[in-house]
N, C-alpha and C. Protein backbone atom coordinates (compact mmCIF):
# COMPACT_ATOMS: atom_id res chain seq x y z
N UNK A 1 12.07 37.51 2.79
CA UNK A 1 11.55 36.95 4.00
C UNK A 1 12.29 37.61 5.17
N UNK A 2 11.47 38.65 6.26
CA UNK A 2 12.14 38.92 7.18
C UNK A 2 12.04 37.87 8.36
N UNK A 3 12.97 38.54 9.42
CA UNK A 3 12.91 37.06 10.42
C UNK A 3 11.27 37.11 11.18
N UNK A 4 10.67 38.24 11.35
CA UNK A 4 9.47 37.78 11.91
C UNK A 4 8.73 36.90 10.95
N UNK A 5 8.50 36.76 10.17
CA UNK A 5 8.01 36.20 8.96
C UNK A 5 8.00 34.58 9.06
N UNK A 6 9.22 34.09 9.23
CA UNK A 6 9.89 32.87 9.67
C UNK A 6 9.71 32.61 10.92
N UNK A 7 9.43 31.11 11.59
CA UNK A 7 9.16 30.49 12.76
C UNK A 7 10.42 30.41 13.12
N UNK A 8 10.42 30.84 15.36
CA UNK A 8 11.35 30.69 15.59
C UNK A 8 12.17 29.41 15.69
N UNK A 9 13.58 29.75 15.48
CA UNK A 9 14.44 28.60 15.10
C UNK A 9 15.08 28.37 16.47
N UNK A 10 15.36 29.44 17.00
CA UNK A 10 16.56 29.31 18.31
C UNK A 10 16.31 28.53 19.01
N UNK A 11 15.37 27.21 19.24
CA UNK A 11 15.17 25.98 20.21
C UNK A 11 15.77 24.80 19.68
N UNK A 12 15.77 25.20 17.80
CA UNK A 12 16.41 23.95 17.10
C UNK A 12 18.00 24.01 17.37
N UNK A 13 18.68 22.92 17.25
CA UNK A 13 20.36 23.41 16.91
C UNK A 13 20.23 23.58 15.46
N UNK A 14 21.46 23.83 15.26
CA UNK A 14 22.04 24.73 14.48
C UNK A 14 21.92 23.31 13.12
N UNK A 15 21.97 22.19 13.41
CA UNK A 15 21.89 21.15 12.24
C UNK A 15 20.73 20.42 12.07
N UNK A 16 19.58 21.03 12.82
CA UNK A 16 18.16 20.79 12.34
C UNK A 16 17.61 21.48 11.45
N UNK A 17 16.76 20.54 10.52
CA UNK A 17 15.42 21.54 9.82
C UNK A 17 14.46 21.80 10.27
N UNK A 18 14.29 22.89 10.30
CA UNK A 18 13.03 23.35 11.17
C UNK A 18 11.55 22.98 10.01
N UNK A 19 10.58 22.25 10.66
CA UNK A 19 9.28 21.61 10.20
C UNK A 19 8.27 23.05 9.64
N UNK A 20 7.39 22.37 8.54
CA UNK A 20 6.60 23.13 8.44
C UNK A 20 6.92 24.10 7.20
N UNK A 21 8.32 24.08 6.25
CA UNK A 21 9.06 25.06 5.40
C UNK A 21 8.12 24.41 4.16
N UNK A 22 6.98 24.89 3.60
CA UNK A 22 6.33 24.73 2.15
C UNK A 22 6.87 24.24 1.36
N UNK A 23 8.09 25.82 0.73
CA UNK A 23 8.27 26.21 -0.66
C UNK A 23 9.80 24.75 -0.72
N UNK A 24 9.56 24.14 -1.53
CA UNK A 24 10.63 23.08 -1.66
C UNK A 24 12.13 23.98 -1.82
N UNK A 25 12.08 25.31 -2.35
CA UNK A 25 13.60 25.99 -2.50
C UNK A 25 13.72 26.47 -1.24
N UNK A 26 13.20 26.58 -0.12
CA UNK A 26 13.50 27.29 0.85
C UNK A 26 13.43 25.70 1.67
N UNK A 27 12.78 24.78 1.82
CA UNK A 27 13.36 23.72 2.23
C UNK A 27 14.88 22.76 1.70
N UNK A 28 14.99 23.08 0.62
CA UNK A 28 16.21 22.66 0.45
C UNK A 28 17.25 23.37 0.97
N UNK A 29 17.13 24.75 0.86
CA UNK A 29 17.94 25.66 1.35
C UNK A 29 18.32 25.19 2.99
N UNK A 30 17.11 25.07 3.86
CA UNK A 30 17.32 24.67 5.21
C UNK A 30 17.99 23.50 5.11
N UNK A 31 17.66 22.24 4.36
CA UNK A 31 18.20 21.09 4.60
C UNK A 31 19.99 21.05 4.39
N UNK A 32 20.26 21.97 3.55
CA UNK A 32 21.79 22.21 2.93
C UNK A 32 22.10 22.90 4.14
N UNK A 33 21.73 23.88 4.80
CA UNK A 33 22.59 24.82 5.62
C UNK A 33 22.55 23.94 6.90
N UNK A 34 21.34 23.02 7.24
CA UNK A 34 21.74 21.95 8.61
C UNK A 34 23.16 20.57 7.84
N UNK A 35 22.70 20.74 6.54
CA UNK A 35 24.14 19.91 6.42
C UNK A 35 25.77 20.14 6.33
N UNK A 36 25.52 21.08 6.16
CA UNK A 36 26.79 22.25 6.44
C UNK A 36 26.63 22.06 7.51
N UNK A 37 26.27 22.70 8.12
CA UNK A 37 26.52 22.96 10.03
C UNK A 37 27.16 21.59 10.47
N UNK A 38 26.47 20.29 10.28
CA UNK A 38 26.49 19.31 10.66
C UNK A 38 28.00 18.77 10.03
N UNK A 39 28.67 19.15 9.24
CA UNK A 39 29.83 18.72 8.66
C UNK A 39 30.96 19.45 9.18
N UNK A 40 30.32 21.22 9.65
CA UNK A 40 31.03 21.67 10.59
C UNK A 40 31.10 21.21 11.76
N UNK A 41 30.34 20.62 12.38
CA UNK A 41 30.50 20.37 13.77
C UNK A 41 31.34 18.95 13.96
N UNK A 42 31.32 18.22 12.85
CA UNK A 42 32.03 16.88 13.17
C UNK A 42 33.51 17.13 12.56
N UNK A 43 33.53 17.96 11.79
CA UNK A 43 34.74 18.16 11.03
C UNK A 43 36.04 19.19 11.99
N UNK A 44 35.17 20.01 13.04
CA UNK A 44 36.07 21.06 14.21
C UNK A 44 36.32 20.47 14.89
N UNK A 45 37.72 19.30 14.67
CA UNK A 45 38.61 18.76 15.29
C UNK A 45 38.82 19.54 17.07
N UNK A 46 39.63 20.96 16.16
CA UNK A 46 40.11 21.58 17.11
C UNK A 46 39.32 22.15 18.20
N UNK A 47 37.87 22.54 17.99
CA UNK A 47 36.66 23.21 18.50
C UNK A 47 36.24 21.93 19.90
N UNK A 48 36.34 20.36 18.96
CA UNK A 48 35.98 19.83 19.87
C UNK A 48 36.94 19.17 20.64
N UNK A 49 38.23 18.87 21.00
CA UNK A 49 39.07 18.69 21.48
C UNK A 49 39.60 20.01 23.04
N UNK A 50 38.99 20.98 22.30
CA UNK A 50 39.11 21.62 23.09
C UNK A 50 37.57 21.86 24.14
N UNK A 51 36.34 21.41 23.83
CA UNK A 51 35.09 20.97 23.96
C UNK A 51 35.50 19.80 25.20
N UNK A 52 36.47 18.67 24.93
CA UNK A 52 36.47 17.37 25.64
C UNK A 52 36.92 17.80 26.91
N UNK A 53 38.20 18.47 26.61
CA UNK A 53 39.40 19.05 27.78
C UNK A 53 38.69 20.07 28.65
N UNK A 54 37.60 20.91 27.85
CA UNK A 54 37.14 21.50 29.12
C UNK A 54 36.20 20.43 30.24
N UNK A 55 35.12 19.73 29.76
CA UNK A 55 34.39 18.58 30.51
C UNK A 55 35.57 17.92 31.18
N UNK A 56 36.48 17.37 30.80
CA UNK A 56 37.74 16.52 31.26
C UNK A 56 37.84 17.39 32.68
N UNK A 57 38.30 18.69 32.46
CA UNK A 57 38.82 19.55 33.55
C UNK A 57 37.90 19.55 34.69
N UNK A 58 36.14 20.03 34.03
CA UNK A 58 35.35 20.13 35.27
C UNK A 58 35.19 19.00 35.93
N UNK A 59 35.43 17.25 35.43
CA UNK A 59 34.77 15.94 36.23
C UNK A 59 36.22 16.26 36.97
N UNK A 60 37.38 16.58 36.24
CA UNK A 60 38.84 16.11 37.48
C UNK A 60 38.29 16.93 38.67
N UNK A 61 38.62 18.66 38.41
CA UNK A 61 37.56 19.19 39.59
C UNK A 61 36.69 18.71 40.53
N UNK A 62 35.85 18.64 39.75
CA UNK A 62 34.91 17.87 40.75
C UNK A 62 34.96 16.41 41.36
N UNK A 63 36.22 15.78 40.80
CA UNK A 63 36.40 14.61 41.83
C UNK A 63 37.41 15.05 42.79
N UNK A 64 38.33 15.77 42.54
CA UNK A 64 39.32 16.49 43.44
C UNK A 64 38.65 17.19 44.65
N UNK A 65 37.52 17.81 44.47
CA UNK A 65 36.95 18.24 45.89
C UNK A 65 36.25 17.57 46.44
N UNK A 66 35.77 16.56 45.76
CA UNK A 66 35.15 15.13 46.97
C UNK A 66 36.01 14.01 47.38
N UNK A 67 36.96 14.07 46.79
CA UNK A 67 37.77 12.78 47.19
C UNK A 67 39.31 13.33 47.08
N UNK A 68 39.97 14.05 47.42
CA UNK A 68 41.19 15.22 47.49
C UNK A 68 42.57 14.33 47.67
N UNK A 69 42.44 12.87 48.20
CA UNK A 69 43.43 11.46 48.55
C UNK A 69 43.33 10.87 46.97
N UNK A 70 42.26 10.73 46.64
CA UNK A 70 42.26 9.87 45.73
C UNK A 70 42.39 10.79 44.24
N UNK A 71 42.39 11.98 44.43
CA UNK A 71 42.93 13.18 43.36
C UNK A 71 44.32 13.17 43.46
N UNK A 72 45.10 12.70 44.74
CA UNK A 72 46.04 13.05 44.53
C UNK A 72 47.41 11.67 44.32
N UNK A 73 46.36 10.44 44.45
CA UNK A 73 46.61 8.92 44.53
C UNK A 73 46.50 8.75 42.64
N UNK A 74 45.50 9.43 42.06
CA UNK A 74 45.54 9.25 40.55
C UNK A 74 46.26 10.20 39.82
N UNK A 75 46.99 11.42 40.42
CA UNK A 75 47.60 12.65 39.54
C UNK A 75 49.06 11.68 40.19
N UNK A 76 49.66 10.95 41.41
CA UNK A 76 50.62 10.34 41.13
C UNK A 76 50.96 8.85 40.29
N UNK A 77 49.49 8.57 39.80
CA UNK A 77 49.51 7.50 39.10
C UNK A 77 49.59 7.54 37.73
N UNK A 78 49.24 8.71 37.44
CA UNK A 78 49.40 9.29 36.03
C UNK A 78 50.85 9.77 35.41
N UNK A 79 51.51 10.55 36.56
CA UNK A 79 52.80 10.60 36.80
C UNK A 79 53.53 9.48 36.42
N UNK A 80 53.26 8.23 37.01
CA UNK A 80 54.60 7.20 37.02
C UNK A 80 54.36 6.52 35.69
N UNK A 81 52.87 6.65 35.21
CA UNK A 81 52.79 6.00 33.92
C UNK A 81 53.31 6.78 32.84
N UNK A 82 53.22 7.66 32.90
CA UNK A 82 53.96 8.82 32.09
C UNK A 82 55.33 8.49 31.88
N UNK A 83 55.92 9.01 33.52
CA UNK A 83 57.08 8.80 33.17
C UNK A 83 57.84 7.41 33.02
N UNK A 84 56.95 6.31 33.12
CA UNK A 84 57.73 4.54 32.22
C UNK A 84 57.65 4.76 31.53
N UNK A 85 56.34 5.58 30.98
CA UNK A 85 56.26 5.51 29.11
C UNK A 85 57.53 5.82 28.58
N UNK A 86 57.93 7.23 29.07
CA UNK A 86 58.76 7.97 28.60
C UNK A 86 60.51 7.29 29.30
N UNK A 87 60.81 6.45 30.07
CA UNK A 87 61.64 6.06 29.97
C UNK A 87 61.62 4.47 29.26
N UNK A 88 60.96 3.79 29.24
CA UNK A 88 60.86 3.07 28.30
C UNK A 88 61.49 3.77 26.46
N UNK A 89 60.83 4.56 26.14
CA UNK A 89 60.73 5.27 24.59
C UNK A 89 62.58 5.52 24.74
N UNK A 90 62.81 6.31 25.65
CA UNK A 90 64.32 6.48 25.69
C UNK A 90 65.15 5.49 25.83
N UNK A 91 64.90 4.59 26.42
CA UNK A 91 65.50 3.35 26.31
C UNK A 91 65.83 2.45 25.09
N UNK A 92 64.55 2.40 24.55
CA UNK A 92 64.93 1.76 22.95
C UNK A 92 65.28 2.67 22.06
N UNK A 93 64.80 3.88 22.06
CA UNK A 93 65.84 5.10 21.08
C UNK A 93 67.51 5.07 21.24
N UNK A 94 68.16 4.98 23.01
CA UNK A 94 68.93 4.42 23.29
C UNK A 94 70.14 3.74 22.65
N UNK A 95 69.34 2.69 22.31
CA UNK A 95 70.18 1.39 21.75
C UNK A 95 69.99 1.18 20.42
């Protein structure tokens, strides 16, 4: 089977079966390789963590250039919670 042969896929993601596959071995085949994919995509910890932190970065961005007081009212609020956390933790390691 070359790819013209086959209906295009590139609108589906990558963990869909694409409709319309006859031959039951070539539908199973699709259904296994969207379940793979799909075990990859929940299973890339690291892929999506790093996925979150970028979105994370663009909303801080973009609240930092509309509201530039209150970017800089929550990056010192983040600060002081941080650092109780962290003197708290030293405190009971401490003693």
């Amino acid at each position: 089977m070359t790819t013209s042969d086959s209906a295009p896929t590139s609108a589906l993601p990558k963990t869909a079966v694409p409709l319309g596959i006859a031959d039951p071995v070539a539908s199973a085949r699709a259904e296994l390789k969207a379940a793979l994919a799909a075990i990859e995509v929940k299973g890339n910890f690291p892929r999506r963590i790093e996925k979150a932190s970028a979105r994370a970065a663009v909303k801080a961005r973009r609240f930092a250039d509309r509201n530039p007081v209150g970017a800089i009212a929550a990056a010192v609020g983040i600060a002081a919670v941080v650092g109780s956390a962290v003197w708290v933790i030293a405190r009971a390691v401490s003693r």
